[in-house]
PDB file of N, CA and C in Angstrom:
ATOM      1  N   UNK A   1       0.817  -1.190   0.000  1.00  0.00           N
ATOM      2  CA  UNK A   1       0.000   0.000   0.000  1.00  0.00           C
ATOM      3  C   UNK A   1       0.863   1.257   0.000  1.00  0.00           C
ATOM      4  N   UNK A   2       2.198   1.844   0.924  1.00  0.00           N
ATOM      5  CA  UNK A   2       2.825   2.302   1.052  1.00  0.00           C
ATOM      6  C   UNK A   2       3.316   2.552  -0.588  1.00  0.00           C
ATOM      7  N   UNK A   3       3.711   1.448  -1.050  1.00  0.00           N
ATOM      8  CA  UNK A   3       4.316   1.763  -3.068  1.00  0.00           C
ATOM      9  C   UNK A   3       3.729   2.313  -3.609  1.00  0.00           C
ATOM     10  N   UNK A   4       2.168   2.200  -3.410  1.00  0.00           N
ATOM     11  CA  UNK A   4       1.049   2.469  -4.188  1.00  0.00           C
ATOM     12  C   UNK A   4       1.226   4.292  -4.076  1.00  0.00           C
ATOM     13  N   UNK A   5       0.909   4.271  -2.496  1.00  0.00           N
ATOM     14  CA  UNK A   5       0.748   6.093  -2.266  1.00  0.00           C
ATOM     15  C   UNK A   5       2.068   6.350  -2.402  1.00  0.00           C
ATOM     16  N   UNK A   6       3.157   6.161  -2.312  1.00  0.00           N
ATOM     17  CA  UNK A   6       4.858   6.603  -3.065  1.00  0.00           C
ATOM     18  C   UNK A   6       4.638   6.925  -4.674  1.00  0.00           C
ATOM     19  N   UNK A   7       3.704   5.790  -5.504  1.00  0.00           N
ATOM     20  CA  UNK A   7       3.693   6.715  -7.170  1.00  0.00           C
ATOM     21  C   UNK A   7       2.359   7.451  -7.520  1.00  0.00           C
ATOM     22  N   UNK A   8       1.343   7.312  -6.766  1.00  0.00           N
ATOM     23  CA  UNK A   8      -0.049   8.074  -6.994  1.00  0.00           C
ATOM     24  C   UNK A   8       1.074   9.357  -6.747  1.00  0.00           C
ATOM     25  N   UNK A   9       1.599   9.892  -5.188  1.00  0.00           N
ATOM     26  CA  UNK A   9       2.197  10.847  -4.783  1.00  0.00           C
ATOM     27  C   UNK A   9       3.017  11.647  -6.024  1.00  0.00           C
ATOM     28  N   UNK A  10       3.501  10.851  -6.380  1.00  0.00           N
ATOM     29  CA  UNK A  10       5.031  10.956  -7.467  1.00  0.00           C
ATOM     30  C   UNK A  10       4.296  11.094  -8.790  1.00  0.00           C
ATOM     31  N   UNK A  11       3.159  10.639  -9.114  1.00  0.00           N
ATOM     32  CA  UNK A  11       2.541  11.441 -10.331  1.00  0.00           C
ATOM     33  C   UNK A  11       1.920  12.347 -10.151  1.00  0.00           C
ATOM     34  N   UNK A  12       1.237  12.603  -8.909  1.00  0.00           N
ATOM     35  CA  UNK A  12       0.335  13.953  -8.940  1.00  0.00           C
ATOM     36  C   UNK A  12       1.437  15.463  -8.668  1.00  0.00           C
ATOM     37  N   UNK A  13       2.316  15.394  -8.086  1.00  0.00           N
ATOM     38  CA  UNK A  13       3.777  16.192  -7.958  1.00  0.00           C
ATOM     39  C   UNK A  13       4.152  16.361  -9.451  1.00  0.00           C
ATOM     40  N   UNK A  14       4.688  15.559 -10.135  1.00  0.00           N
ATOM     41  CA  UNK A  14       5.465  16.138 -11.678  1.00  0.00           C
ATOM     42  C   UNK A  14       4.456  15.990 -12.554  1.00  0.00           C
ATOM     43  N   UNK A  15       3.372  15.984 -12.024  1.00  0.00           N
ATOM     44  CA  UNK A  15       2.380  15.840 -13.581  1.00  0.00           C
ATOM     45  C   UNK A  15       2.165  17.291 -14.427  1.00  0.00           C
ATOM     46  N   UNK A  16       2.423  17.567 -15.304  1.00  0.00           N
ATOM     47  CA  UNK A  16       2.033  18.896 -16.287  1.00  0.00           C
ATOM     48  C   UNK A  16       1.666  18.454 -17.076  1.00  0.00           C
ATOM     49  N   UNK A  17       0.655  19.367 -18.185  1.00  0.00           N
ATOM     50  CA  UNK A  17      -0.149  19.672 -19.178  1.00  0.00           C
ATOM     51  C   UNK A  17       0.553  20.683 -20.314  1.00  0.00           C
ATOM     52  N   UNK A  18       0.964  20.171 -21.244  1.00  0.00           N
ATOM     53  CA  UNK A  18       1.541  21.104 -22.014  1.00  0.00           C
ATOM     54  C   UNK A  18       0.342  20.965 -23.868  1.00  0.00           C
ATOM     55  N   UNK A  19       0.142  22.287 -24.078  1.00  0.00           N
ATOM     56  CA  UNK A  19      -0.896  21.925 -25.137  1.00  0.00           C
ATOM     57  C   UNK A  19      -0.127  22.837 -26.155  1.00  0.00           C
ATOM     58  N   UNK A  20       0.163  22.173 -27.889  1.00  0.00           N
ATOM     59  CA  UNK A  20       0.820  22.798 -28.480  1.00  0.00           C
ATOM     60  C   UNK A  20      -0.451  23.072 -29.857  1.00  0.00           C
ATOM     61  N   UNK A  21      -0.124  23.283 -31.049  1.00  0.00           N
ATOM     62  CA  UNK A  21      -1.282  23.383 -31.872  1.00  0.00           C
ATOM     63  C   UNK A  21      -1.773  21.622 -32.701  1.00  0.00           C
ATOM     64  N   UNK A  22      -0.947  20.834 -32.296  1.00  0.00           N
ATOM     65  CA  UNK A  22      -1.378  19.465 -32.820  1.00  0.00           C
ATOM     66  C   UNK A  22      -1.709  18.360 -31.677  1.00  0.00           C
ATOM     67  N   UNK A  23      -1.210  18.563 -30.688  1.00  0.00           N
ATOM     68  CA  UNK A  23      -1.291  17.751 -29.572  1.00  0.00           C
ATOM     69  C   UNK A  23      -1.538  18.295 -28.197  1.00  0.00           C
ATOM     70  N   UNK A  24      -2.061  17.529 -27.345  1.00  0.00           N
ATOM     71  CA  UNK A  24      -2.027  17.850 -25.934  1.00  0.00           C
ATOM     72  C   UNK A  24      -1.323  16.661 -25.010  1.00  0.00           C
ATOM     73  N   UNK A  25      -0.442  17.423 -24.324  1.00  0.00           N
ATOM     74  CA  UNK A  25       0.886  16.298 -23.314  1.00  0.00           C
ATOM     75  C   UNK A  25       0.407  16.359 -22.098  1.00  0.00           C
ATOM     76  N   UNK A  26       0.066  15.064 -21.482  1.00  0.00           N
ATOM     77  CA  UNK A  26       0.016  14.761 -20.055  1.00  0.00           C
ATOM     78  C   UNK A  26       1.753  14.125 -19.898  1.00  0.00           C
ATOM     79  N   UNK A  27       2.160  14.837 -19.302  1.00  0.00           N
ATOM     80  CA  UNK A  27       3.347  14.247 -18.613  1.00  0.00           C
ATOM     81  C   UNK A  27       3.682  14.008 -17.261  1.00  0.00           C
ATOM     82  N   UNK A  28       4.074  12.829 -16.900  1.00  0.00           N
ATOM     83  CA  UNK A  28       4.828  12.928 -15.664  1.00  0.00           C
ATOM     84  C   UNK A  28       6.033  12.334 -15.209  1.00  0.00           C
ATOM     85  N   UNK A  29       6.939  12.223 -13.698  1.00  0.00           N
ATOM     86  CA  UNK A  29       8.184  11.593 -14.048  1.00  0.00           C
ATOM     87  C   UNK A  29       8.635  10.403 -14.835  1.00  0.00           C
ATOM     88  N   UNK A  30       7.947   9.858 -15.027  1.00  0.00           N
ATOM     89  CA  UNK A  30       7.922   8.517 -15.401  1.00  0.00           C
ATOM     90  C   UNK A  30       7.681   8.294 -16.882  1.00  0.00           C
ATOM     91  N   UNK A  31       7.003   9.027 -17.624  1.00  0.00           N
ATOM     92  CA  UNK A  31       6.267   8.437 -18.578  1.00  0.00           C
ATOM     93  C   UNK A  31       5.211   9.871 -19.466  1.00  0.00           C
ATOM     94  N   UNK A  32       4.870   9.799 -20.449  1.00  0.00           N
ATOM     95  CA  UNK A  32       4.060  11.037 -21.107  1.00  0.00           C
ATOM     96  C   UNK A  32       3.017  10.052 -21.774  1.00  0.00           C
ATOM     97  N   UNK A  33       1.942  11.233 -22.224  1.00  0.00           N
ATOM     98  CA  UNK A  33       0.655  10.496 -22.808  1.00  0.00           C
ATOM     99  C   UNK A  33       0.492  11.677 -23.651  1.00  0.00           C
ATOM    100  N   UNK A  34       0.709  11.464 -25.424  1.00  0.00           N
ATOM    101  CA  UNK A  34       0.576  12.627 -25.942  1.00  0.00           C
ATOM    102  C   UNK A  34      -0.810  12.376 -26.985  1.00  0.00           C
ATOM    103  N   UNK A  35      -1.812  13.224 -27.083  1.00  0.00           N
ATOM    104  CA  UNK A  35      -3.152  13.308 -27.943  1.00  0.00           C
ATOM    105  C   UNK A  35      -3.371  13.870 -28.948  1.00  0.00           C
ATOM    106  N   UNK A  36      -3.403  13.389 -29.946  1.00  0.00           N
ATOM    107  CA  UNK A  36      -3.127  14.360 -31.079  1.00  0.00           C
ATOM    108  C   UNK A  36      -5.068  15.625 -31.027  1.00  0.00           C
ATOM    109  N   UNK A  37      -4.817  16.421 -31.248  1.00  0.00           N
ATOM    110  CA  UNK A  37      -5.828  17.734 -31.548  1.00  0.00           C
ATOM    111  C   UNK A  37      -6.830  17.160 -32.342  1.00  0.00           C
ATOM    112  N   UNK A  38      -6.494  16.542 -33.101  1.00  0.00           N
ATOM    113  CA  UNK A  38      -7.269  16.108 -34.428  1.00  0.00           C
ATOM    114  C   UNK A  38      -8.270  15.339 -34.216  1.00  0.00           C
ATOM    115  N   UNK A  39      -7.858  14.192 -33.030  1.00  0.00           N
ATOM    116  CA  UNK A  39      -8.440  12.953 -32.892  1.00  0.00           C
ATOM    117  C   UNK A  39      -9.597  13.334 -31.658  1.00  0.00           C
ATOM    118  N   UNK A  40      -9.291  14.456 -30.557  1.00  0.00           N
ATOM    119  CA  UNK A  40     -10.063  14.597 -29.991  1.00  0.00           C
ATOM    120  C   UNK A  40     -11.801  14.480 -30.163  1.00  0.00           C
ATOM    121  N   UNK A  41     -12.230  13.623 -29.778  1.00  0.00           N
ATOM    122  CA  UNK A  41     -13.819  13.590 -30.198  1.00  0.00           C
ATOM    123  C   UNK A  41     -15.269  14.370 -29.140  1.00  0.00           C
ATOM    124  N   UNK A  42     -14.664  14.537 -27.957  1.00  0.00           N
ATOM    125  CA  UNK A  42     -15.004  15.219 -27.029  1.00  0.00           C
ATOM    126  C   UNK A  42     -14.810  15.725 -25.510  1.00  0.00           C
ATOM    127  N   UNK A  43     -15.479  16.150 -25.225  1.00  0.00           N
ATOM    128  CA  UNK A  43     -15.231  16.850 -23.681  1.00  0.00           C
ATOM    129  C   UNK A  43     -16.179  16.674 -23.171  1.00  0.00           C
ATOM    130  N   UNK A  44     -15.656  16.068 -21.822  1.00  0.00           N
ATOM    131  CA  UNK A  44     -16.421  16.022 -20.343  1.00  0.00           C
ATOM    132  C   UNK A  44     -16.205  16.264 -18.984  1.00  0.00           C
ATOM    133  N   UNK A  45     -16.830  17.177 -18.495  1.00  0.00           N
ATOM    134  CA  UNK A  45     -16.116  17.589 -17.396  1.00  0.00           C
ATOM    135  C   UNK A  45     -17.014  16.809 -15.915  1.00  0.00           C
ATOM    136  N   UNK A  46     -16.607  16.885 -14.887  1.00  0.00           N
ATOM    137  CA  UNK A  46     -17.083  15.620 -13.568  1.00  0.00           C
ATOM    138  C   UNK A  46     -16.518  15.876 -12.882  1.00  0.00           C
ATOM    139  N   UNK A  47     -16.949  15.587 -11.654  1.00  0.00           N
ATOM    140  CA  UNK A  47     -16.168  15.823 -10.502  1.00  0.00           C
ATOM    141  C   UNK A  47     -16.068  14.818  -8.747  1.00  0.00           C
ATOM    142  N   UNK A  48     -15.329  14.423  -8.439  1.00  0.00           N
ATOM    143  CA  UNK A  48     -15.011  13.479  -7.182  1.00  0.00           C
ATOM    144  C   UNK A  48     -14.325  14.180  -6.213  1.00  0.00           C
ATOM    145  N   UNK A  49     -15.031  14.014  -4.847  1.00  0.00           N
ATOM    146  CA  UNK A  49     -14.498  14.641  -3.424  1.00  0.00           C
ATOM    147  C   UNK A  49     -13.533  15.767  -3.558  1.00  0.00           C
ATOM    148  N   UNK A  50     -14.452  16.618  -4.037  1.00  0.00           N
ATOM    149  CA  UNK A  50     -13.751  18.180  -4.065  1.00  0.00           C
ATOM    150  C   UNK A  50     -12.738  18.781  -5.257  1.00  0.00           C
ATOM    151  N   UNK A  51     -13.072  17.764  -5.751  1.00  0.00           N
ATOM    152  CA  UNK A  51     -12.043  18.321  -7.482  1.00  0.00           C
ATOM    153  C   UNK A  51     -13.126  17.882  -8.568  1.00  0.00           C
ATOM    154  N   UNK A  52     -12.659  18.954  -9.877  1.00  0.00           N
ATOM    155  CA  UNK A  52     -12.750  18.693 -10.930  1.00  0.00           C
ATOM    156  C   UNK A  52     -12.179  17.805 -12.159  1.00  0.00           C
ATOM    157  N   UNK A  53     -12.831  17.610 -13.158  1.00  0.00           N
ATOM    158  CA  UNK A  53     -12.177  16.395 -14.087  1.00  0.00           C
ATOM    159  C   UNK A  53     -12.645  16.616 -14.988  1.00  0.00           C
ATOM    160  N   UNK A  54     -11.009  16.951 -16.096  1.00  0.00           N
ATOM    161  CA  UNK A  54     -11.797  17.447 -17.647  1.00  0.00           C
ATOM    162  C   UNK A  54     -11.537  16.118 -18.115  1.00  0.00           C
ATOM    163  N   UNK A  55     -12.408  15.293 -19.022  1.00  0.00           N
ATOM    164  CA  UNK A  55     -12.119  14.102 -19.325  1.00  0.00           C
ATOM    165  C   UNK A  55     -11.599  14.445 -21.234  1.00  0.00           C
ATOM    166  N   UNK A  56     -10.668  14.198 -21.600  1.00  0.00           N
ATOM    167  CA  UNK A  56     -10.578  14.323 -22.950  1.00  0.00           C
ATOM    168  C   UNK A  56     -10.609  13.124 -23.481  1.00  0.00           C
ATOM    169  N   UNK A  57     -11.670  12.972 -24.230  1.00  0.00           N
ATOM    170  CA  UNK A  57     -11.631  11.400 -24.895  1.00  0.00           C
ATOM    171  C   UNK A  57     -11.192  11.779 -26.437  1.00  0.00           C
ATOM    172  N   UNK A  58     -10.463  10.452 -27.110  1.00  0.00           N
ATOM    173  CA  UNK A  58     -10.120  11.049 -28.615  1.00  0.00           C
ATOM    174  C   UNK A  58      -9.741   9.377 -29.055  1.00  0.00           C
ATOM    175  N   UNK A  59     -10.056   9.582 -30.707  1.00  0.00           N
ATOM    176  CA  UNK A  59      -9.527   7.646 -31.021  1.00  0.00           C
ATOM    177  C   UNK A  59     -10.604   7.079 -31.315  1.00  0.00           C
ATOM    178  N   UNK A  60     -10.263   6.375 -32.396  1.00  0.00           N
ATOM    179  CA  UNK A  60     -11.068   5.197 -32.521  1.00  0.00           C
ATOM    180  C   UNK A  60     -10.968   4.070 -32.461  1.00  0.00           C
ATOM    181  N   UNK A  61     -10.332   3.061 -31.392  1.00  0.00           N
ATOM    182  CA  UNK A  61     -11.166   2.975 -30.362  1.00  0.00           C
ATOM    183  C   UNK A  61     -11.515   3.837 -29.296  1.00  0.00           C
ATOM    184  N   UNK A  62     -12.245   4.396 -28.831  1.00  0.00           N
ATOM    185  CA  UNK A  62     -12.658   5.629 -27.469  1.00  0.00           C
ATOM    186  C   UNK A  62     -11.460   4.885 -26.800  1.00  0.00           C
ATOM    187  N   UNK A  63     -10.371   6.070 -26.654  1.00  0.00           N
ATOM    188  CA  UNK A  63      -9.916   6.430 -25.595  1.00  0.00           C
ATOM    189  C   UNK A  63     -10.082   7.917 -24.572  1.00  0.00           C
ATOM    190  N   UNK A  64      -9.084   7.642 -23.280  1.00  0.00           N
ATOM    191  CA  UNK A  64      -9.248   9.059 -22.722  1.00  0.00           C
ATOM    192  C   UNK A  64      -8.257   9.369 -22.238  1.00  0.00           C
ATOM    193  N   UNK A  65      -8.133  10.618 -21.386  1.00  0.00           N
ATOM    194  CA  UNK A  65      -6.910  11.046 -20.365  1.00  0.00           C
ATOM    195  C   UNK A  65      -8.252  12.019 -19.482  1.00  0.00           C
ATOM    196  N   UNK A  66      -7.540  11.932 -18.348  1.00  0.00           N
ATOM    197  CA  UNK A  66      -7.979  12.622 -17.414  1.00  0.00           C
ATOM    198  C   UNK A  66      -7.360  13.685 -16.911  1.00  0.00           C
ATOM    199  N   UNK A  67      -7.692  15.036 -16.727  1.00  0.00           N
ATOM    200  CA  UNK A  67      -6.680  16.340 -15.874  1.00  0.00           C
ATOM    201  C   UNK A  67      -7.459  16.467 -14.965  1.00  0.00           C
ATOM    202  N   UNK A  68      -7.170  16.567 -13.909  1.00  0.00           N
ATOM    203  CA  UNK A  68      -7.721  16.987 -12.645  1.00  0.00           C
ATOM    204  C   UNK A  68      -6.970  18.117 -12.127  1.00  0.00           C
ATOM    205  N   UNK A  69      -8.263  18.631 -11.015  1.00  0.00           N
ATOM    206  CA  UNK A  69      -8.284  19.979 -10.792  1.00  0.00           C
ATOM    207  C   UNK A  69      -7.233  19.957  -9.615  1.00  0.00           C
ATOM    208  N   UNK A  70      -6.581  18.606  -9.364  1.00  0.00           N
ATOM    209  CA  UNK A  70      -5.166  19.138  -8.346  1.00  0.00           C
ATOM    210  C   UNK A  70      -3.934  19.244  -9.092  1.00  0.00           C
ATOM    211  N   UNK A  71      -3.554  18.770 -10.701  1.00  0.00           N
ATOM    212  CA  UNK A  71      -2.750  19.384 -11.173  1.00  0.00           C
ATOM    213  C   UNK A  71      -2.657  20.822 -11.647  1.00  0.00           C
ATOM    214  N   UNK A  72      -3.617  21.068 -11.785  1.00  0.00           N
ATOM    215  CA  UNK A  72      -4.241  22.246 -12.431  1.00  0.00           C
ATOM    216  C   UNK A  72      -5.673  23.284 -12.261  1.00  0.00           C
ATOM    217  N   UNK A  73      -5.564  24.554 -11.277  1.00  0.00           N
ATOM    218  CA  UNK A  73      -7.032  25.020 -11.162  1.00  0.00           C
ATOM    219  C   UNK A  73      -8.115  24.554 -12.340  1.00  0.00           C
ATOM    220  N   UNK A  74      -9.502  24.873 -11.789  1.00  0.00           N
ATOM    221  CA  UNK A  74     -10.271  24.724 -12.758  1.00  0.00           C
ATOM    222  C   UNK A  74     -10.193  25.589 -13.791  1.00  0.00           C
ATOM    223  N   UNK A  75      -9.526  26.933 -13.617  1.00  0.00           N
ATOM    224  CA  UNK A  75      -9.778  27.958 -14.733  1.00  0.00           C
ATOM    225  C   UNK A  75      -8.875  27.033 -15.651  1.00  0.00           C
ATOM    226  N   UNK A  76      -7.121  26.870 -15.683  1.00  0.00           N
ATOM    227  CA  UNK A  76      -6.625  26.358 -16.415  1.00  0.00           C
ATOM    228  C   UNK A  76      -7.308  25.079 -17.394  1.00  0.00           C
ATOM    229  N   UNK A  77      -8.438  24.407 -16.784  1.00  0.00           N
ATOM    230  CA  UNK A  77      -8.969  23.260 -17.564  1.00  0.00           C
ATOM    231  C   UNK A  77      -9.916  23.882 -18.397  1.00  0.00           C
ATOM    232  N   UNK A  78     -10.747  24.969 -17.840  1.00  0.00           N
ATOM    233  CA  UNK A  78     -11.016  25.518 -18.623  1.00  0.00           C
ATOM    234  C   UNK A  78     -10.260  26.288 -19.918  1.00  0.00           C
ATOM    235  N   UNK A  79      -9.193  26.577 -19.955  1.00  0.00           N
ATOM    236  CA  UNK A  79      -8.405  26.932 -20.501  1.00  0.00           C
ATOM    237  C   UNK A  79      -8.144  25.893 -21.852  1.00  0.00           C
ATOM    238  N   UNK A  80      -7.862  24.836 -21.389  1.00  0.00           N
ATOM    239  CA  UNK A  80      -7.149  23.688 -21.981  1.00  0.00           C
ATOM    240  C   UNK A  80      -8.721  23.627 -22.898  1.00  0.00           C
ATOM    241  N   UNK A  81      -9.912  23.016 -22.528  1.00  0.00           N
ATOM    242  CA  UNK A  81     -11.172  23.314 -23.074  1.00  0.00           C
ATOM    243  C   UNK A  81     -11.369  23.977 -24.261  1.00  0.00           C
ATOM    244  N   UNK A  82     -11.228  25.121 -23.981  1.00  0.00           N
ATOM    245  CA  UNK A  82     -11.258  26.261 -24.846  1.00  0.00           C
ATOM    246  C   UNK A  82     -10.059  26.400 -26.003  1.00  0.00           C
ATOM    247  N   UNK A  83      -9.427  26.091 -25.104  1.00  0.00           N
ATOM    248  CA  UNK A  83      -8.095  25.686 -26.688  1.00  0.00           C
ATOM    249  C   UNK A  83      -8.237  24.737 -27.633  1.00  0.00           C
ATOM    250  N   UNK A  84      -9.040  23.438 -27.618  1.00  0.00           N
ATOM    251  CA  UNK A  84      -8.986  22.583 -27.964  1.00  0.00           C
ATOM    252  C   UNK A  84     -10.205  23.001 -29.152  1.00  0.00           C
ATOM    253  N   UNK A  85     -11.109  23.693 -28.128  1.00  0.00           N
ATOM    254  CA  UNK A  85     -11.988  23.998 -29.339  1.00  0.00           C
ATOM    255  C   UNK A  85     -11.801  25.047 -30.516  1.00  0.00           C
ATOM    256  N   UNK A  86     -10.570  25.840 -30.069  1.00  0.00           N
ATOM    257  CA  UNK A  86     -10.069  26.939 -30.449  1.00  0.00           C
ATOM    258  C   UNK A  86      -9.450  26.118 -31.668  1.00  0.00           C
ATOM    259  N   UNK A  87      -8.520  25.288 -31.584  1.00  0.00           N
ATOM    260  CA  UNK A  87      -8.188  24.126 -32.584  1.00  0.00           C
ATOM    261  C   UNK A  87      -8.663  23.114 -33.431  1.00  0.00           C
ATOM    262  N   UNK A  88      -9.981  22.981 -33.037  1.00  0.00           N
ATOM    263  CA  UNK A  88     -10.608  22.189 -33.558  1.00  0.00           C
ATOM    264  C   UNK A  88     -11.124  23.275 -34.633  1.00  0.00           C
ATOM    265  N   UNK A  89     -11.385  24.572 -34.521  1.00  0.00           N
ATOM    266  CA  UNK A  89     -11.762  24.945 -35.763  1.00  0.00           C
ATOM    267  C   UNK A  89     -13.420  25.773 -34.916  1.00  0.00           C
ATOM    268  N   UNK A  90     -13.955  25.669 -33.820  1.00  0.00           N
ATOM    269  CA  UNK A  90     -14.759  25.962 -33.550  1.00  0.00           C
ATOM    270  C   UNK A  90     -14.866  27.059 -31.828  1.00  0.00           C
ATOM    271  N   UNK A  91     -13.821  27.818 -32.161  1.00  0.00           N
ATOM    272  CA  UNK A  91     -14.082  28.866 -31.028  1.00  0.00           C
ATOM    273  C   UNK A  91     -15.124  29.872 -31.524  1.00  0.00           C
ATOM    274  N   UNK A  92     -15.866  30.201 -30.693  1.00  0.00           N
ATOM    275  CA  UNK A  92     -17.417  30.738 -30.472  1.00  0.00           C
ATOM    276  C   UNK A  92     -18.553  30.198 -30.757  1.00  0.00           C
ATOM    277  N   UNK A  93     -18.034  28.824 -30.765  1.00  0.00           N
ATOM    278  CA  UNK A  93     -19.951  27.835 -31.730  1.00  0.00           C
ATOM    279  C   UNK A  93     -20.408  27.854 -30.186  1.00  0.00           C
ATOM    280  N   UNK A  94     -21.723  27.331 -30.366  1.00  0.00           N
ATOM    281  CA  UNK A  94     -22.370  27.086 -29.562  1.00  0.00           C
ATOM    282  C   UNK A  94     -22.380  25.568 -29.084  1.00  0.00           C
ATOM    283  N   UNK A  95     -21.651  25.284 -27.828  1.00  0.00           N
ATOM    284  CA  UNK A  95     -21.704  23.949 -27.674  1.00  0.00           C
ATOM    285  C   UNK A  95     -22.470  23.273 -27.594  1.00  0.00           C
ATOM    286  N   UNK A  96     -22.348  22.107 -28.371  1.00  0.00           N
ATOM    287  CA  UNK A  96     -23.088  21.242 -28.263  1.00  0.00           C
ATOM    288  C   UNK A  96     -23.041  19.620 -27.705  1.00  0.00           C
ATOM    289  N   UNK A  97     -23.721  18.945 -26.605  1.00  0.00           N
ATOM    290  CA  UNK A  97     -25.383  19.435 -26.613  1.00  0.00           C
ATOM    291  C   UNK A  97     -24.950  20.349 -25.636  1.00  0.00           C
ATOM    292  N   UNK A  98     -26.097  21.665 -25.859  1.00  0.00           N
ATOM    293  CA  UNK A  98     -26.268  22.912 -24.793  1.00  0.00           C
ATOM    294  C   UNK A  98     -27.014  22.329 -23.519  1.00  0.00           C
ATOM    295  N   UNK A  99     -25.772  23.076 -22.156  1.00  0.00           N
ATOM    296  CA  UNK A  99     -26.726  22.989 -20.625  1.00  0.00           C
ATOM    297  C   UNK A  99     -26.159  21.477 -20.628  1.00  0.00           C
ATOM    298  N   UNK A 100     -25.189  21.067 -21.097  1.00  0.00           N
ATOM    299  CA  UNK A 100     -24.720  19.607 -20.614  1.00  0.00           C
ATOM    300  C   UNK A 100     -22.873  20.007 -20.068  1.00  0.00           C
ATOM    301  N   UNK A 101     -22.757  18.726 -19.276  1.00  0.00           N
ATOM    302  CA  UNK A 101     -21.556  18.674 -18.936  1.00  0.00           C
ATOM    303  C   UNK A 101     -20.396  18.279 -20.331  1.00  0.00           C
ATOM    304  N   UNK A 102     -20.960  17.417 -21.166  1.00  0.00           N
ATOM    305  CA  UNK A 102     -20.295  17.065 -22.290  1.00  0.00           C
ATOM    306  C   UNK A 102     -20.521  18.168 -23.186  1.00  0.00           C
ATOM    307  N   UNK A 103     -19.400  17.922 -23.872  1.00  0.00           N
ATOM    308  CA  UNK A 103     -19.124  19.115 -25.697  1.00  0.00           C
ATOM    309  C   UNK A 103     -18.592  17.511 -26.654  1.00  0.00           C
ATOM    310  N   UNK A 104     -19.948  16.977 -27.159  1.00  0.00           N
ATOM    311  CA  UNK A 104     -19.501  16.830 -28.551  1.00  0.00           C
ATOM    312  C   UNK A 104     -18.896  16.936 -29.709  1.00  0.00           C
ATOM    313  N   UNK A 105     -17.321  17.291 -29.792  1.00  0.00           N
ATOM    314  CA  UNK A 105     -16.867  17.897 -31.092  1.00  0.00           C
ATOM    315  C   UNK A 105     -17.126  17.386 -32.112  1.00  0.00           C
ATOM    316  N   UNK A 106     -17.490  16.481 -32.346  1.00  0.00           N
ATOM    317  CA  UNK A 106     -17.822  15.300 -33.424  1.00  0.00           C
ATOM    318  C   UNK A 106     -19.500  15.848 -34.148  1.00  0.00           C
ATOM    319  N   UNK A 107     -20.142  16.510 -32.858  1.00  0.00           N
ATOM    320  CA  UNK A 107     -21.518  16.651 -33.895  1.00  0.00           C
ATOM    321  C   UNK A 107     -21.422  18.298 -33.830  1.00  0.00           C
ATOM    322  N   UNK A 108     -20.620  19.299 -33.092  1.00  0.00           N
ATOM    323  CA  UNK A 108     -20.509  20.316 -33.595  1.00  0.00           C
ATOM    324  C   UNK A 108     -19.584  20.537 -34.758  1.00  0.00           C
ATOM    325  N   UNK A 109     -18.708  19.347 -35.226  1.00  0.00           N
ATOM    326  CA  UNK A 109     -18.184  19.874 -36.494  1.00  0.00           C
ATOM    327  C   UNK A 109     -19.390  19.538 -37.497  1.00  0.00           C
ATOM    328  N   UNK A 110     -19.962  18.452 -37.264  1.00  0.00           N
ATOM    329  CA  UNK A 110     -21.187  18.737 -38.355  1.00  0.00           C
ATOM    330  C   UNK A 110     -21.989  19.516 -38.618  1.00  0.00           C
ATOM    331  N   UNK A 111     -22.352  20.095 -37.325  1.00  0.00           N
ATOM    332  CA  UNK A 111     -23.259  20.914 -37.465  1.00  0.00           C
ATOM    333  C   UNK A 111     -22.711  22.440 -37.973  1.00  0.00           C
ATOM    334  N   UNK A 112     -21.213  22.625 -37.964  1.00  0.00           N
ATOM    335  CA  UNK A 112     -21.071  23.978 -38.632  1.00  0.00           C
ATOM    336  C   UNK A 112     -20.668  23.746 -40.188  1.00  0.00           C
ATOM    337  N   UNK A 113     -20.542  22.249 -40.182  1.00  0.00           N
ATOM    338  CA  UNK A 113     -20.419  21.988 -41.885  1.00  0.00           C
ATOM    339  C   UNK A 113     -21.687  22.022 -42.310  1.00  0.00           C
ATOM    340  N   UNK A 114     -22.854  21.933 -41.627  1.00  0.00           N
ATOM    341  CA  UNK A 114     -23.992  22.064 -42.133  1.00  0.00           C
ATOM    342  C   UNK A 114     -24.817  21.428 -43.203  1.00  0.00           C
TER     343      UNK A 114
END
């Protein structure tokens, strides 16, 4: 149990978020998880015992990564959010579905291809 809380510890300490215009990097000491921009299919945000959780899923097969709000305030996830959509081609649409925790990028790119 002790090993266990030694690398939970040891990833939540060096974990950063670095977002460039093709990818987004979860890194930590050990190891990186990089997402390409492209593949992202949506956003979900959630939350467990006092933190937030932007969930980025992307891939076909559905994959995800998780940022939580102890590496990073919530504004910054918001941040990361907003970039992604900023990249995807759709900063100022109206997310969709509206009044949900999820952003569909997959049916708001359709819907601005129209």
């Amino acid at each position: 149990m002790a090993a266990l809380l030694a690398v939970w510890l040891t990833f939540m300490l060096t974990m950063r978020v670095d977002l460039t215009e093709q990818t987004i990097v979860r890194s930590w000491l050990l190891g990186y998880k990089a997402v390409p921009i492209a593949q992202v299919t949506s956003l979900r945000w959630s939350g467990a015992r006092g933190q937030t959780i932007l969930c980025v899923a992307y891939g076909k097969p559905r994959r995800f990564i998780l940022l939580s709000s102890i590496i990073a305030p919530r504004v910054k996830l918001l941040e990361i959010q907003n970039d992604i959509l900023t990249l995807r081609g759709l900063a100022g649409e109206t997310l969709w579905p509206s009044m949900s925790t999820d952003v569909d990028i997959d049916k708001m790119l359709e819907r601005k291809r129209g």
